[in-house]
Protein backbone atom coordinates (compact mmCIF):
# COMPACT_ATOMS: atom_id res chain seq x y z
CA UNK A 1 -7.03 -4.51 11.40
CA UNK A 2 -7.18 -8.30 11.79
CA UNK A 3 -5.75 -11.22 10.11
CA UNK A 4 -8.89 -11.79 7.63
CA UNK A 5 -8.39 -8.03 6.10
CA UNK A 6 -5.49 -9.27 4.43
CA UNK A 7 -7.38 -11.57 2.50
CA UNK A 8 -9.86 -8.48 1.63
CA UNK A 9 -9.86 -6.53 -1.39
CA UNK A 10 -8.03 -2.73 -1.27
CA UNK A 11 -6.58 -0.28 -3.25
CA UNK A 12 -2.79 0.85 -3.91
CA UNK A 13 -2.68 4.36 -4.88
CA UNK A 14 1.07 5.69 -5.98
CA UNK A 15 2.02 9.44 -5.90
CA UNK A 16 5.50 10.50 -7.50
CA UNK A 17 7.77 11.38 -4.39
CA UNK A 18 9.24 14.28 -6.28
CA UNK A 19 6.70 16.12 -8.69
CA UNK A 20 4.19 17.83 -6.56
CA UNK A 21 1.03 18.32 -8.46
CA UNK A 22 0.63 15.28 -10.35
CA UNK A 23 -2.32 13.08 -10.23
CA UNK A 24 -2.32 9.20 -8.78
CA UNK A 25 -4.47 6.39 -10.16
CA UNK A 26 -5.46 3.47 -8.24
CA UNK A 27 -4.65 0.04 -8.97
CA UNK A 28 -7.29 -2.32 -7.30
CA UNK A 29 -6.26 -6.16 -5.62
CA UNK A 30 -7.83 -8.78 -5.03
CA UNK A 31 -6.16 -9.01 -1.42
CA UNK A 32 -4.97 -6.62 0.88
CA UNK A 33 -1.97 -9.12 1.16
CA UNK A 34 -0.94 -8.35 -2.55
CA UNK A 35 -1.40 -4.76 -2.62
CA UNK A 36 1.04 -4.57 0.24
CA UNK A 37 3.58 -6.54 -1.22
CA UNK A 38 3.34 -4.42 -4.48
CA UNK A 39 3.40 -1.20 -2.19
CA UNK A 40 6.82 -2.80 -0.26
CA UNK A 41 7.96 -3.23 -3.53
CA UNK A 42 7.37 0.17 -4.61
CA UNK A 43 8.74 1.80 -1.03
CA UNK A 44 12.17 -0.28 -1.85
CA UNK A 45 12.46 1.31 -5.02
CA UNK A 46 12.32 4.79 -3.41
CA UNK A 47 10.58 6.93 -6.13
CA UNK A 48 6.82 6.69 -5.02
CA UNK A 49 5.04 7.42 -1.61
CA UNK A 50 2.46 4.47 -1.74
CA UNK A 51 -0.86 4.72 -0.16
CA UNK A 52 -3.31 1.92 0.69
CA UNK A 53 -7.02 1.76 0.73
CA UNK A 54 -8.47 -1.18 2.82
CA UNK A 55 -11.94 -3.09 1.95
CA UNK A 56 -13.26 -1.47 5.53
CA UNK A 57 -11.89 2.31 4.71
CA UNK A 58 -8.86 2.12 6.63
CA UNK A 59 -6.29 4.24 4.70
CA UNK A 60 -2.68 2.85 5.55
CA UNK A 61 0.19 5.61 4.34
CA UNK A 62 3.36 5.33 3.31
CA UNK A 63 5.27 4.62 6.65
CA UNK A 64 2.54 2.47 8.17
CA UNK A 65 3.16 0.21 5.32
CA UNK A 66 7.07 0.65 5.93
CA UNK A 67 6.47 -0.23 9.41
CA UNK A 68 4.27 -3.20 8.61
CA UNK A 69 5.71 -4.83 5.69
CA UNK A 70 9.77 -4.29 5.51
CA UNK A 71 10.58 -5.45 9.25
CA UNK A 72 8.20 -8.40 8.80
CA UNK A 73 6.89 -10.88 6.70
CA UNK A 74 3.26 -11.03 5.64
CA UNK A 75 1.47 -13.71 7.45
């Protein structure tokens, strides 16, 4: 992942953290840089595993966006 896929489209995809079987929708961004901060915002709140869907197909789970967004700002 570079620098310019954060100004790339992607997709934030929320499952519950506690009720197995439910369905997830996707919420589609203009920017990879927004659905991350929407996804930090959801791992803060600790209810929801969020999962990210880059432009390029890179799929970025729950603790890669812990590790990537909560220690560090977005550039």
């Amino acid at each position: 992942m570079t620098p310019a896929d954060l100004d790339k489209r992607a997709e934030l995809t929320v499952w519950p953290k506690r009720a197995p079987g439910h369905s997830a929708e996707g919420h589609p961004f203009e920017t990879l840089r927004e659905a991350l901060a929407a996804a930090a915002r959801v791992i803060e709140s600790e209810d929801a595993q969020p999962w990210i869907i880059t432009e390029a197909g890179d799929i970025l789970s729950p603790r890669w966006i812990r590790a990537n967004t909560l220690s560090r700002p977005l550039q």
